[in-house]
C-alpha atoms as a PDB file:
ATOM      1  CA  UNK A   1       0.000   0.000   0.000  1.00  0.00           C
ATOM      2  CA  UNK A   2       1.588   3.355  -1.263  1.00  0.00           C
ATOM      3  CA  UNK A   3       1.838   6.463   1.662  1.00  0.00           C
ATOM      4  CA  UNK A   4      -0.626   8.201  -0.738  1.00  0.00           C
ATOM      5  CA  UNK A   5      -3.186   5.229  -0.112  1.00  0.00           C
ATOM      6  CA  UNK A   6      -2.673   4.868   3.824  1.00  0.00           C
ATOM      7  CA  UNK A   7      -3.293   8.409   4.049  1.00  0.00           C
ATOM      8  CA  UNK A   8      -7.012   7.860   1.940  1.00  0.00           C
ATOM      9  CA  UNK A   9      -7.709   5.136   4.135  1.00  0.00           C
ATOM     10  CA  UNK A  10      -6.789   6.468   7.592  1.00  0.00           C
ATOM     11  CA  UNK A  11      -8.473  10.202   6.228  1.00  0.00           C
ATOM     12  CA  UNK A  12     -11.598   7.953   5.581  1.00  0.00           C
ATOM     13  CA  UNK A  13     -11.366   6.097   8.938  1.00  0.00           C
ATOM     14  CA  UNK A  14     -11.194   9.107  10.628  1.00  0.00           C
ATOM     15  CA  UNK A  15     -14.454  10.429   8.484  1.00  0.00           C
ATOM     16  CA  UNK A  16     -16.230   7.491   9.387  1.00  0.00           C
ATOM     17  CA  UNK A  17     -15.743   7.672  13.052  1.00  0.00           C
ATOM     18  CA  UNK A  18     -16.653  11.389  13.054  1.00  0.00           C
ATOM     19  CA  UNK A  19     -20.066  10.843  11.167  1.00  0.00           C
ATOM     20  CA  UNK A  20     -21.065   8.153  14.054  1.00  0.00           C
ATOM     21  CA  UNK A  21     -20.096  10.592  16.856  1.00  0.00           C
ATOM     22  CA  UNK A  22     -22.215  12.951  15.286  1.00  0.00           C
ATOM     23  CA  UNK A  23     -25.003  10.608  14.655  1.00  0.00           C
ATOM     24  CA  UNK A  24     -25.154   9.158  18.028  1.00  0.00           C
ATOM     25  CA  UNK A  25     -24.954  12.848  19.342  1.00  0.00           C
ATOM     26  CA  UNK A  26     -28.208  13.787  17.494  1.00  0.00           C
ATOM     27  CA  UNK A  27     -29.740  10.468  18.051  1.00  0.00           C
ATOM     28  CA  UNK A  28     -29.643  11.283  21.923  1.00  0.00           C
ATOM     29  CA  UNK A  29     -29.009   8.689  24.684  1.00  0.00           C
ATOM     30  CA  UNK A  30     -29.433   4.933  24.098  1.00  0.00           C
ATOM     31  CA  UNK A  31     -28.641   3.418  27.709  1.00  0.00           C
ATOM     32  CA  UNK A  32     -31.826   5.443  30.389  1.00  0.00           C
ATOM     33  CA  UNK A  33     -32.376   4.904  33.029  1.00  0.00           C
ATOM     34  CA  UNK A  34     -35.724   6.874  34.650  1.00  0.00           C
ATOM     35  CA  UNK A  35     -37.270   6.342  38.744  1.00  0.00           C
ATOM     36  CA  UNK A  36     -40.079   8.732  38.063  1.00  0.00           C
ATOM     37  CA  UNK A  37     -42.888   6.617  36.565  1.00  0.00           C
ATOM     38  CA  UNK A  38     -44.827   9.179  34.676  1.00  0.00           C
ATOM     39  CA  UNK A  39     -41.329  10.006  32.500  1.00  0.00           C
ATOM     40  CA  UNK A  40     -40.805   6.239  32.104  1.00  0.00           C
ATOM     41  CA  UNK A  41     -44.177   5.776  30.496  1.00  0.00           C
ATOM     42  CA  UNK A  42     -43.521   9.194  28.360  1.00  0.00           C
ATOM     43  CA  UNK A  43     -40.454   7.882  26.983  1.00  0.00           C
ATOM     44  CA  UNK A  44     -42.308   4.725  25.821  1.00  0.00           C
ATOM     45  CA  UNK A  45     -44.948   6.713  24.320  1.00  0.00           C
ATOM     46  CA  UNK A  46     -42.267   8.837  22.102  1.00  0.00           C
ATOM     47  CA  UNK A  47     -40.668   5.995  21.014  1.00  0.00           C
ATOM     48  CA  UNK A  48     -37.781   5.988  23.480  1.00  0.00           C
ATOM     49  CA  UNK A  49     -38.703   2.554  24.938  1.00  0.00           C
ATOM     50  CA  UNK A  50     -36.288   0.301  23.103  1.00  0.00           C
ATOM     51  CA  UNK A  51     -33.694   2.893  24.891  1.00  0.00           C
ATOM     52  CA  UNK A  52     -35.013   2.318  28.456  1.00  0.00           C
ATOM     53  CA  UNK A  53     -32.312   0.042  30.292  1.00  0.00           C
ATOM     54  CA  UNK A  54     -33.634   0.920  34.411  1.00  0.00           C
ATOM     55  CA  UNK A  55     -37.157   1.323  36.222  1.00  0.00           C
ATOM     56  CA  UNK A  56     -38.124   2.416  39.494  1.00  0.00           C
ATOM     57  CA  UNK A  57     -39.914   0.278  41.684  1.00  0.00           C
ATOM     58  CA  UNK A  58     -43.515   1.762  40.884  1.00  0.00           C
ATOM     59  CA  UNK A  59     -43.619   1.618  37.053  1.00  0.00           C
ATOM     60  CA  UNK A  60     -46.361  -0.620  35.837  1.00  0.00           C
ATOM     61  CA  UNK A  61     -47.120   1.163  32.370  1.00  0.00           C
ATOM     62  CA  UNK A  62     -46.618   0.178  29.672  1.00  0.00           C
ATOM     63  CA  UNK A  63     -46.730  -3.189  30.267  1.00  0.00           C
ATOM     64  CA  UNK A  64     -42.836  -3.278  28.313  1.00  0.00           C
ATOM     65  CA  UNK A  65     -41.139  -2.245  31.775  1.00  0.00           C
ATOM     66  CA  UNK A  66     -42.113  -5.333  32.865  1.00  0.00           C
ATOM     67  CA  UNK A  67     -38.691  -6.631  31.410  1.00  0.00           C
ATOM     68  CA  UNK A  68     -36.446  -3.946  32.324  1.00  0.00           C
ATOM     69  CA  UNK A  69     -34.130  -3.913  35.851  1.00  0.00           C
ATOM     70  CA  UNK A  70     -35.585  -1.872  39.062  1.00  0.00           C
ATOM     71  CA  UNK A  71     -33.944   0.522  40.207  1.00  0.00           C
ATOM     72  CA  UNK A  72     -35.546   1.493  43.176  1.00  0.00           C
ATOM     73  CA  UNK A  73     -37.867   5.124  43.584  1.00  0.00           C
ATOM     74  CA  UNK A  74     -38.342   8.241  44.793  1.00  0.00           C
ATOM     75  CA  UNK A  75     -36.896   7.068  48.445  1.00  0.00           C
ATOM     76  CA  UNK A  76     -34.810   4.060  47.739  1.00  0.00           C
ATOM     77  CA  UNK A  77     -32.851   4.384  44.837  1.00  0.00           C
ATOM     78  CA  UNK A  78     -30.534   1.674  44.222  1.00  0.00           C
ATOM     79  CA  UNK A  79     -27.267   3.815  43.264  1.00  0.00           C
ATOM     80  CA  UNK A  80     -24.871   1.314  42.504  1.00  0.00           C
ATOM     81  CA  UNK A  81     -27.881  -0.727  40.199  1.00  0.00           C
ATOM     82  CA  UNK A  82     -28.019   2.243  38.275  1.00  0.00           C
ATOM     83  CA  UNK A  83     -24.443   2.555  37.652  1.00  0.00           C
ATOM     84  CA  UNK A  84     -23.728  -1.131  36.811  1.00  0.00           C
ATOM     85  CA  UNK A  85     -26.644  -0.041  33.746  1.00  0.00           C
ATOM     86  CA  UNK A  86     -24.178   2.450  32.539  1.00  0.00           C
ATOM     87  CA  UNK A  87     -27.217   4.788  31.640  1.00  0.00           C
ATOM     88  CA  UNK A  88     -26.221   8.187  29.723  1.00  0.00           C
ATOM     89  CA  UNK A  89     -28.957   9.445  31.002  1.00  0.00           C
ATOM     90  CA  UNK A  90     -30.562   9.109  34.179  1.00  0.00           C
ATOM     91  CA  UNK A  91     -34.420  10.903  35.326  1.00  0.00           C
ATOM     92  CA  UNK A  92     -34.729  11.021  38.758  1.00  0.00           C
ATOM     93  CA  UNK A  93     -36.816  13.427  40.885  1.00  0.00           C
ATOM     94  CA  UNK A  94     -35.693  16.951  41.679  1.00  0.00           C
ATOM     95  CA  UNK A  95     -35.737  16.320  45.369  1.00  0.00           C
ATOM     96  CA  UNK A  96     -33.302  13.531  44.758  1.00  0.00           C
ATOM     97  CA  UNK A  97     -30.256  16.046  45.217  1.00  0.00           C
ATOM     98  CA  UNK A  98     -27.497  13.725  46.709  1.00  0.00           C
ATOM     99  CA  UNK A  99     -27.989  10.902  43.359  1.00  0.00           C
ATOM    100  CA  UNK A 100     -28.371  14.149  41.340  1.00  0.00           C
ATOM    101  CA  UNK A 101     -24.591  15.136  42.362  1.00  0.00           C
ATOM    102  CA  UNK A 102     -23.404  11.413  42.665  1.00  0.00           C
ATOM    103  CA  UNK A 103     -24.583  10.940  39.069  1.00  0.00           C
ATOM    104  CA  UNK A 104     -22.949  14.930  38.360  1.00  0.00           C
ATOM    105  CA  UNK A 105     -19.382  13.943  39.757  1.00  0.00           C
ATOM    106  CA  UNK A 106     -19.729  10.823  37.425  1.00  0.00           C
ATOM    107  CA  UNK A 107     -20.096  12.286  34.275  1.00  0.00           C
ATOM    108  CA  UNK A 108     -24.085  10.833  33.969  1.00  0.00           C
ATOM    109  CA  UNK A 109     -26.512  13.407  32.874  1.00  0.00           C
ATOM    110  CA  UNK A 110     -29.440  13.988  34.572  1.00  0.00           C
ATOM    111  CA  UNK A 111     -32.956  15.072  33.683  1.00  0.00           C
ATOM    112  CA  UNK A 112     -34.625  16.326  37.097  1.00  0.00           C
ATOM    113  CA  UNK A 113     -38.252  16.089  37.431  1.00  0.00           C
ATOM    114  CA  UNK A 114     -40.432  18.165  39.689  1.00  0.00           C
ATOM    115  CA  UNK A 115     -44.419  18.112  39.823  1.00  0.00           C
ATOM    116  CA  UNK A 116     -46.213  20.795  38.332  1.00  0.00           C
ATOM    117  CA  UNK A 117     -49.548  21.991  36.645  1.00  0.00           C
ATOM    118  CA  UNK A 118     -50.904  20.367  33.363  1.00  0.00           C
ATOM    119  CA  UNK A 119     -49.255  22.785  31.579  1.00  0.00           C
ATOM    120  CA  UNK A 120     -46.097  21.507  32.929  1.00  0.00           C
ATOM    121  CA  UNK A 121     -46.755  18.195  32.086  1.00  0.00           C
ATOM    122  CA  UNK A 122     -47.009  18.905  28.527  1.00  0.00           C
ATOM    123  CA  UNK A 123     -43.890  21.287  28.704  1.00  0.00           C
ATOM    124  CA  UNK A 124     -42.102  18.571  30.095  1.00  0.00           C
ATOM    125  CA  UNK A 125     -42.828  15.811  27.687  1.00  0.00           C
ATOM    126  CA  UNK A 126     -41.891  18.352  25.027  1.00  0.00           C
ATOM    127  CA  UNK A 127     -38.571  18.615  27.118  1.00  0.00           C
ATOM    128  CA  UNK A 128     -37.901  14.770  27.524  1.00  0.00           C
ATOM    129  CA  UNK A 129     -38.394  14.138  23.447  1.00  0.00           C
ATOM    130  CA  UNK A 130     -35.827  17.243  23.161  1.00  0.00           C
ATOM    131  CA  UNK A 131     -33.134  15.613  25.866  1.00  0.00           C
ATOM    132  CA  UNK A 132     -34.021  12.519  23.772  1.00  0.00           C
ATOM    133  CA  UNK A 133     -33.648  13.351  19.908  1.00  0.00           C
ATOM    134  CA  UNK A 134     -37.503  12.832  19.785  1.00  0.00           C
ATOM    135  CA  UNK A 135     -38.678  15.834  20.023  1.00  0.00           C
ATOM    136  CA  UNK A 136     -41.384  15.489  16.903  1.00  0.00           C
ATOM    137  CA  UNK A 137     -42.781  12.540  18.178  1.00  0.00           C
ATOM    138  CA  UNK A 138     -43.285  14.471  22.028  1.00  0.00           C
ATOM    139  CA  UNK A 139     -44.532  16.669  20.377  1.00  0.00           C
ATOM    140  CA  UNK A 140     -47.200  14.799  18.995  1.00  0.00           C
ATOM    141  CA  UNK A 141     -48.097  13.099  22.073  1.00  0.00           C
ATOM    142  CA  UNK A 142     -48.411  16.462  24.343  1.00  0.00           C
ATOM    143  CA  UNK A 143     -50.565  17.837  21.000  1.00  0.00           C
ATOM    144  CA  UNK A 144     -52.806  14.499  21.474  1.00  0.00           C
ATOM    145  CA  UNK A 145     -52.928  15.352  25.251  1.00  0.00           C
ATOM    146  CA  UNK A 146     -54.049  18.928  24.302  1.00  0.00           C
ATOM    147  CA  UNK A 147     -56.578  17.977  22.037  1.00  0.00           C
ATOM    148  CA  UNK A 148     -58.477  15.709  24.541  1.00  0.00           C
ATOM    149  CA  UNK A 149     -58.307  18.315  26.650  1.00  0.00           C
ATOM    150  CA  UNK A 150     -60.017  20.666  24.511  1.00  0.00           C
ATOM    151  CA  UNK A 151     -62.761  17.903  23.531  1.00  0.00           C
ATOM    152  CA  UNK A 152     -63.616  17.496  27.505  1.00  0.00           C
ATOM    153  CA  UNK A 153     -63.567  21.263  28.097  1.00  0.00           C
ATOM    154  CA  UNK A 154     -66.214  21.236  25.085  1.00  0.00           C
ATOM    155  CA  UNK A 155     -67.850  18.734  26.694  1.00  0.00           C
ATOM    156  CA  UNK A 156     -68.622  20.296  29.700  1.00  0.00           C
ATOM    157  CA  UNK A 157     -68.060  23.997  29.196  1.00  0.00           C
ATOM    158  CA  UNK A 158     -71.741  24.625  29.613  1.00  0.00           C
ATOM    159  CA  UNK A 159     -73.087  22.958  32.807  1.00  0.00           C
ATOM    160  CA  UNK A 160     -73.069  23.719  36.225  1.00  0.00           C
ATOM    161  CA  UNK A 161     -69.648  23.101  38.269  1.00  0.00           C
ATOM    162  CA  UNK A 162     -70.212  21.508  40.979  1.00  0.00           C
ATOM    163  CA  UNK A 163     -68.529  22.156  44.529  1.00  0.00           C
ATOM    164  CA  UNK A 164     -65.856  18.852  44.280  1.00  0.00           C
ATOM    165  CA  UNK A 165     -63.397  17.105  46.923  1.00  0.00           C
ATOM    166  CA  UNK A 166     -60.653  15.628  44.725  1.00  0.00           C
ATOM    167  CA  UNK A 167     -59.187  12.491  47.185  1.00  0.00           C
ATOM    168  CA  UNK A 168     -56.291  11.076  46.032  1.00  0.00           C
ATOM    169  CA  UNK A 169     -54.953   9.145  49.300  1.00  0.00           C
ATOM    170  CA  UNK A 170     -56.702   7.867  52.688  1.00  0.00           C
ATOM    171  CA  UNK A 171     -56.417   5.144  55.073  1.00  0.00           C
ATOM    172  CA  UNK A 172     -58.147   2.419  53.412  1.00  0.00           C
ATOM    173  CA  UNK A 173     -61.460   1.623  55.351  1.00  0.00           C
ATOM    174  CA  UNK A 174     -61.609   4.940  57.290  1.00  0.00           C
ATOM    175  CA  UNK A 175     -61.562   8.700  56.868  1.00  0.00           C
ATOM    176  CA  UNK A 176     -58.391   9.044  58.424  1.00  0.00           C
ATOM    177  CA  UNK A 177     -55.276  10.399  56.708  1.00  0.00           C
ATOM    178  CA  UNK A 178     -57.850  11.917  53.832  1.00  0.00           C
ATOM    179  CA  UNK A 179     -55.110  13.830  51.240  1.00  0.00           C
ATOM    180  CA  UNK A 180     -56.847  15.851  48.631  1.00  0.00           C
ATOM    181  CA  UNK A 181     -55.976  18.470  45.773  1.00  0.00           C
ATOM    182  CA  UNK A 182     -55.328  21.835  46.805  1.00  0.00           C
ATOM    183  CA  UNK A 183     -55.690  25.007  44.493  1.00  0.00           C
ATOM    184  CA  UNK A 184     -52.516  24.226  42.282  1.00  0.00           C
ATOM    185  CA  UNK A 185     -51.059  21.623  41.031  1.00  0.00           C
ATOM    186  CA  UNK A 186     -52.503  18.762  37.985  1.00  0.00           C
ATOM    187  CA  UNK A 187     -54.959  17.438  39.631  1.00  0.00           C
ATOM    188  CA  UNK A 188     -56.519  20.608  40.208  1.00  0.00           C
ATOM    189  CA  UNK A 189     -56.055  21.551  36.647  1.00  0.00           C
ATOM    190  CA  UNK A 190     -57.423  18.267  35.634  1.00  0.00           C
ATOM    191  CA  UNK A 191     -60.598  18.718  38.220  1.00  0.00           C
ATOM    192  CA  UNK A 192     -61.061  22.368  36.372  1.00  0.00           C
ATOM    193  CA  UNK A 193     -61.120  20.739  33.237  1.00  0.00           C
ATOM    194  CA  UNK A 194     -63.378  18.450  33.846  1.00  0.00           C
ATOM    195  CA  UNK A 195     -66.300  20.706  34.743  1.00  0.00           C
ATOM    196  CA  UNK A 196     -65.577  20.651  38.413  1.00  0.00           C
ATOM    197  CA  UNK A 197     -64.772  23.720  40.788  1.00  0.00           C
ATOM    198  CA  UNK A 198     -62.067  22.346  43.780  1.00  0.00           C
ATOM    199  CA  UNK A 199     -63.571  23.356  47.232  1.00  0.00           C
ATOM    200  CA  UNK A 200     -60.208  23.847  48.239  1.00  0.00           C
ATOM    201  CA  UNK A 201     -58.957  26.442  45.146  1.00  0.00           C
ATOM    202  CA  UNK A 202     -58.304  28.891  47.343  1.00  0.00           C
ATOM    203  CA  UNK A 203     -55.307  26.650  49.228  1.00  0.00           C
ATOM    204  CA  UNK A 204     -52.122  27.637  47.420  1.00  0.00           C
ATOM    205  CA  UNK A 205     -50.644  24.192  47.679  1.00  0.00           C
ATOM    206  CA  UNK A 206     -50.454  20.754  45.910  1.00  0.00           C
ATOM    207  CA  UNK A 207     -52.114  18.852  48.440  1.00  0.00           C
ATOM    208  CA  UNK A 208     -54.371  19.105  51.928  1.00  0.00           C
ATOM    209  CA  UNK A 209     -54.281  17.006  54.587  1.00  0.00           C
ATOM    210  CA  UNK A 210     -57.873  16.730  55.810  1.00  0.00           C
ATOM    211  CA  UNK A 211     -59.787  15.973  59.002  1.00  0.00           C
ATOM    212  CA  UNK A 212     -63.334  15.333  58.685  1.00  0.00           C
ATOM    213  CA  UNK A 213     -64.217  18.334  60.311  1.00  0.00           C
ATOM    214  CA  UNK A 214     -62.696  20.443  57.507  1.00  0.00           C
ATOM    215  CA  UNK A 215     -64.753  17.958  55.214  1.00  0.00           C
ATOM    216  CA  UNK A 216     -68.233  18.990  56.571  1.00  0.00           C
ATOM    217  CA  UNK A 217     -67.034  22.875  56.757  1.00  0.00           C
ATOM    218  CA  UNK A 218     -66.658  22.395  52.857  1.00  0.00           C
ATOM    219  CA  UNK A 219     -69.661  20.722  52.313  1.00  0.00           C
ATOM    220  CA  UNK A 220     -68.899  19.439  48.767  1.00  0.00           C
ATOM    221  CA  UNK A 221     -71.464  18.622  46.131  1.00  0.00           C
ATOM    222  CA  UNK A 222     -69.250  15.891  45.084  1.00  0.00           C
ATOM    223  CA  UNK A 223     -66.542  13.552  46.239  1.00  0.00           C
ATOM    224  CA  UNK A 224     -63.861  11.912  43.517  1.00  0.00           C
ATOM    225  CA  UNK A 225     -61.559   9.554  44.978  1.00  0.00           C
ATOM    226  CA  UNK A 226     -58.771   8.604  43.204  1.00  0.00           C
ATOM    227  CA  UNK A 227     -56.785   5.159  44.144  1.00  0.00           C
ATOM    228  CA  UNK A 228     -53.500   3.618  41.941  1.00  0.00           C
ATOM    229  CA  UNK A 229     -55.180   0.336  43.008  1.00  0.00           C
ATOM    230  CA  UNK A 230     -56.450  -0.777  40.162  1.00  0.00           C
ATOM    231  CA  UNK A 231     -57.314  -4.599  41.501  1.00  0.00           C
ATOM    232  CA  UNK A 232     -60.086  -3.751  44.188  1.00  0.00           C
ATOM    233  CA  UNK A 233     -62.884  -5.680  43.290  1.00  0.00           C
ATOM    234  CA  UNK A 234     -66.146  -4.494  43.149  1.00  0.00           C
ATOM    235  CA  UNK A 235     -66.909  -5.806  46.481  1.00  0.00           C
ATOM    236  CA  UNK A 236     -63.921  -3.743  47.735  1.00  0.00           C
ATOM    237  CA  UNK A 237     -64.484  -0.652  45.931  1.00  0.00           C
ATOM    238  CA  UNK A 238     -68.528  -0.556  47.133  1.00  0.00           C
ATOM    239  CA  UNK A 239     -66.887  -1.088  51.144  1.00  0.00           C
ATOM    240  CA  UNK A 240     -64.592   1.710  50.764  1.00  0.00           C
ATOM    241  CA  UNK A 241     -67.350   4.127  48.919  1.00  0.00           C
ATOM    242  CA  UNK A 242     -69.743   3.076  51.957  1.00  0.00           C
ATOM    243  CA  UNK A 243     -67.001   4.332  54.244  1.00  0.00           C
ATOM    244  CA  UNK A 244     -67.978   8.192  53.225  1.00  0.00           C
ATOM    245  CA  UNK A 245     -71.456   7.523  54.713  1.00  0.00           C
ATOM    246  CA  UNK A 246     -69.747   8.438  58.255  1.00  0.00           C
ATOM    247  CA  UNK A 247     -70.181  12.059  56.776  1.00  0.00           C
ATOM    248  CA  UNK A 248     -74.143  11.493  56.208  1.00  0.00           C
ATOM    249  CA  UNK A 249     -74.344  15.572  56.360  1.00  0.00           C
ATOM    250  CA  UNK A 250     -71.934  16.058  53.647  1.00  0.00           C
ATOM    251  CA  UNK A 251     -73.905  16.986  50.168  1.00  0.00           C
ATOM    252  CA  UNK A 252     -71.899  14.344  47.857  1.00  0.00           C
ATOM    253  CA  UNK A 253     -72.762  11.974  50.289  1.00  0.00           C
ATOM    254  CA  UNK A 254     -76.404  12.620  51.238  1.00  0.00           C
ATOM    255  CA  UNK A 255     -76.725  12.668  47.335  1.00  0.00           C
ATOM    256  CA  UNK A 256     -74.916   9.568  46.268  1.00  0.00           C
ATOM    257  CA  UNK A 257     -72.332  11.226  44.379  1.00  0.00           C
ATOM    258  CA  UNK A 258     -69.155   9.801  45.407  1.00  0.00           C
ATOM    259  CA  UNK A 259     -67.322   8.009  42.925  1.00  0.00           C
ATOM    260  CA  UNK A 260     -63.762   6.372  42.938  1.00  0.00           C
ATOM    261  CA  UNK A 261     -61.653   5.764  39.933  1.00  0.00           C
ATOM    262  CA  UNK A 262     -58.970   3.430  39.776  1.00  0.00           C
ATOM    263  CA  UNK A 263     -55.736   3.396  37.776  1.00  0.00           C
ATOM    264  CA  UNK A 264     -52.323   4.775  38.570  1.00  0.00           C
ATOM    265  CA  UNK A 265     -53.243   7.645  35.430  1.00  0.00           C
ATOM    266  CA  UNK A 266     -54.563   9.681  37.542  1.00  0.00           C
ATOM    267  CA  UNK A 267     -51.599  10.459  40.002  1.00  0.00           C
ATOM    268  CA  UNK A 268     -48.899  10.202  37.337  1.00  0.00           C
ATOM    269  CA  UNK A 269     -49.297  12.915  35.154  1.00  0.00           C
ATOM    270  CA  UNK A 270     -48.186  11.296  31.994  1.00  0.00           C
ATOM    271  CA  UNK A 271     -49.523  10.658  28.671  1.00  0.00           C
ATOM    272  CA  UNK A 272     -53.068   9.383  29.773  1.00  0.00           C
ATOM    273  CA  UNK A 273     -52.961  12.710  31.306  1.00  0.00           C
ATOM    274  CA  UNK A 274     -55.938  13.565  28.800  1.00  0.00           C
ATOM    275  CA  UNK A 275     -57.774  10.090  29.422  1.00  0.00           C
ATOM    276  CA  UNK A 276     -57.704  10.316  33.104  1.00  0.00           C
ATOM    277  CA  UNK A 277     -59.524  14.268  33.020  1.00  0.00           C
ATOM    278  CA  UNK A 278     -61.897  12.562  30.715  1.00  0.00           C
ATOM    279  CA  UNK A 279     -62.744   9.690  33.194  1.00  0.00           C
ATOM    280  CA  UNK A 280     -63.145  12.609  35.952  1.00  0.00           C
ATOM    281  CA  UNK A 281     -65.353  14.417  33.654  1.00  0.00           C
ATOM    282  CA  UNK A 282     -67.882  11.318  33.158  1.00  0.00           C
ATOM    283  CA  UNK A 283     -67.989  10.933  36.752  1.00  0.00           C
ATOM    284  CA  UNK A 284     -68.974  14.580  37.389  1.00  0.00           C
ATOM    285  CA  UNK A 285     -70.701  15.419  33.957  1.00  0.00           C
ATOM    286  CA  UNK A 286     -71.760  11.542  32.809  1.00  0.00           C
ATOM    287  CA  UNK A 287     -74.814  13.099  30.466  1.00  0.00           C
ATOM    288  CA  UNK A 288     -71.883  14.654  28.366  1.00  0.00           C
ATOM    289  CA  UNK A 289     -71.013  11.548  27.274  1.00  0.00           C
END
């Protein structure tokens, strides 16, 4: 081989291994590695499943992360799992600072989650396909999210908004523990949404913690409880419906409208973001249906 030839070849080597730097580079991670089950299942709906290598301990959706290593969650994450994955990219929680540095001083980017309105559901999806060289098709699923939206504020736009308690955590069997939606937050954008007008709007947080007294000051029209249980029976959900007839005074309860939904969709604000405010707008609104 003449120098003029090795120089072709290695000048074309060198080419070659630039173009797949690049490509990779725009391609976006292919080793992730996400605790936060509403980002898992977004990364699954834009096409990023394949490139999913770690799952926290709660992520049941899609049924895909069935097959994938757990990592642990929001309060047990299993650090040295998640490095033996050698993820180049890793979602955890905001609130997860020390992983967030460990993660940092290795070199292992990190997209940081926090909570947030509907709004910033959708902004974050948008986000995740950028981080993820998706960002058409998360794009398409927060437009698909906004569209069903828009269909259930159509829906519903017209009636009367009833006074609603959005539950989305109690002691199973009694009304202690009762955590509901305050005034900001998804699930009170979701309750809005959905034709519904949260008794407790004017709390500026995320959450209440309840006692029954503060129940029968508020003296809702309707009570939606929301469980991630999704395998009560019927028997089971009718004995822990029953259990708000301890409140016999209450409106929603005098009038028989308390209704419980099942399914982890409507605490993880993900991409059935748009089906869950639907399945809160039947329950509130079902002759829009």
């Amino acid at each position: 081989m003449t120098d003029m030839l090795r120089r072709r070849v290695a000048t074309i080597t060198c080419l070659v291994g630039l173009l797949s730097v690049l490509v990779g580079a725009q391609g976006g991670p292919r080793r992730i590695v996400s605790v936060v089950p509403a980002l898992t299942e977004a990364l699954f709906a834009i096409g990023a499943g394949p490139d999913v290598v770690g799952v926290g301990s709660f992520d049941s959706h899609p049924p895909e992360v069935a097959s994938r290593p757990r990592v642990g969650g929001l309060l047990d994450p299993d650090m040295e799992q998640i490095f033996r994955l050698r993820p180049d990219l890793v979602i955890l929680y905001g609130s997860q600072r020390d992983q967030i540095e460990q993660l940092t001083r290795a070199g292992i980017p990190v997209f940081s989650y926090a909570h947030g309105g509907v709004a910033d559901t959708l902004s974050v999806i948008r986000q995740l396909g950028t981080r993820t060289g998706r960002a058409d098709d998360a794009a398409r699923v927060s437009a698909a999210i906004e569209t069903q939206l828009a269909d259930v504020r159509a829906r519903v736009g017209d009636r009367e908004r009833p006074r609603v308690l959005l539950v989305f955590g109690r002691e199973p069997g009694s009304l202690r523990n009762i955590y509901a939606s305050g005034g900001i937050g998804f699930l009170h954008d979701m309750l809005e949404a959905a034709g519904g007008a949260n008794v407790f709007a004017d709390v500026p947080r995320e959450s209440v913690q309840l006692t029954s007294e503060a129940i029968l000051t508020a003296a809702p029209e309707a009570i939606i409880e929301l469980t991630y249980d999704d395998r009560m029976t019927l028997d089971t959900q009718a004995a822990e419906i029953a259990v708000w007839n301890r409140l016999s005074s209450v409106p929603a309860v005098r009038n028989r409208r308390v209704r419980l939904l099942l399914g982890n969709q409507f605490v993880q604000p993900g991409p059935r973001l748009g089906d869950a405010t639907a399945a809160i707008a039947r329950a509130l609104h079902p002759e829009a249906f």
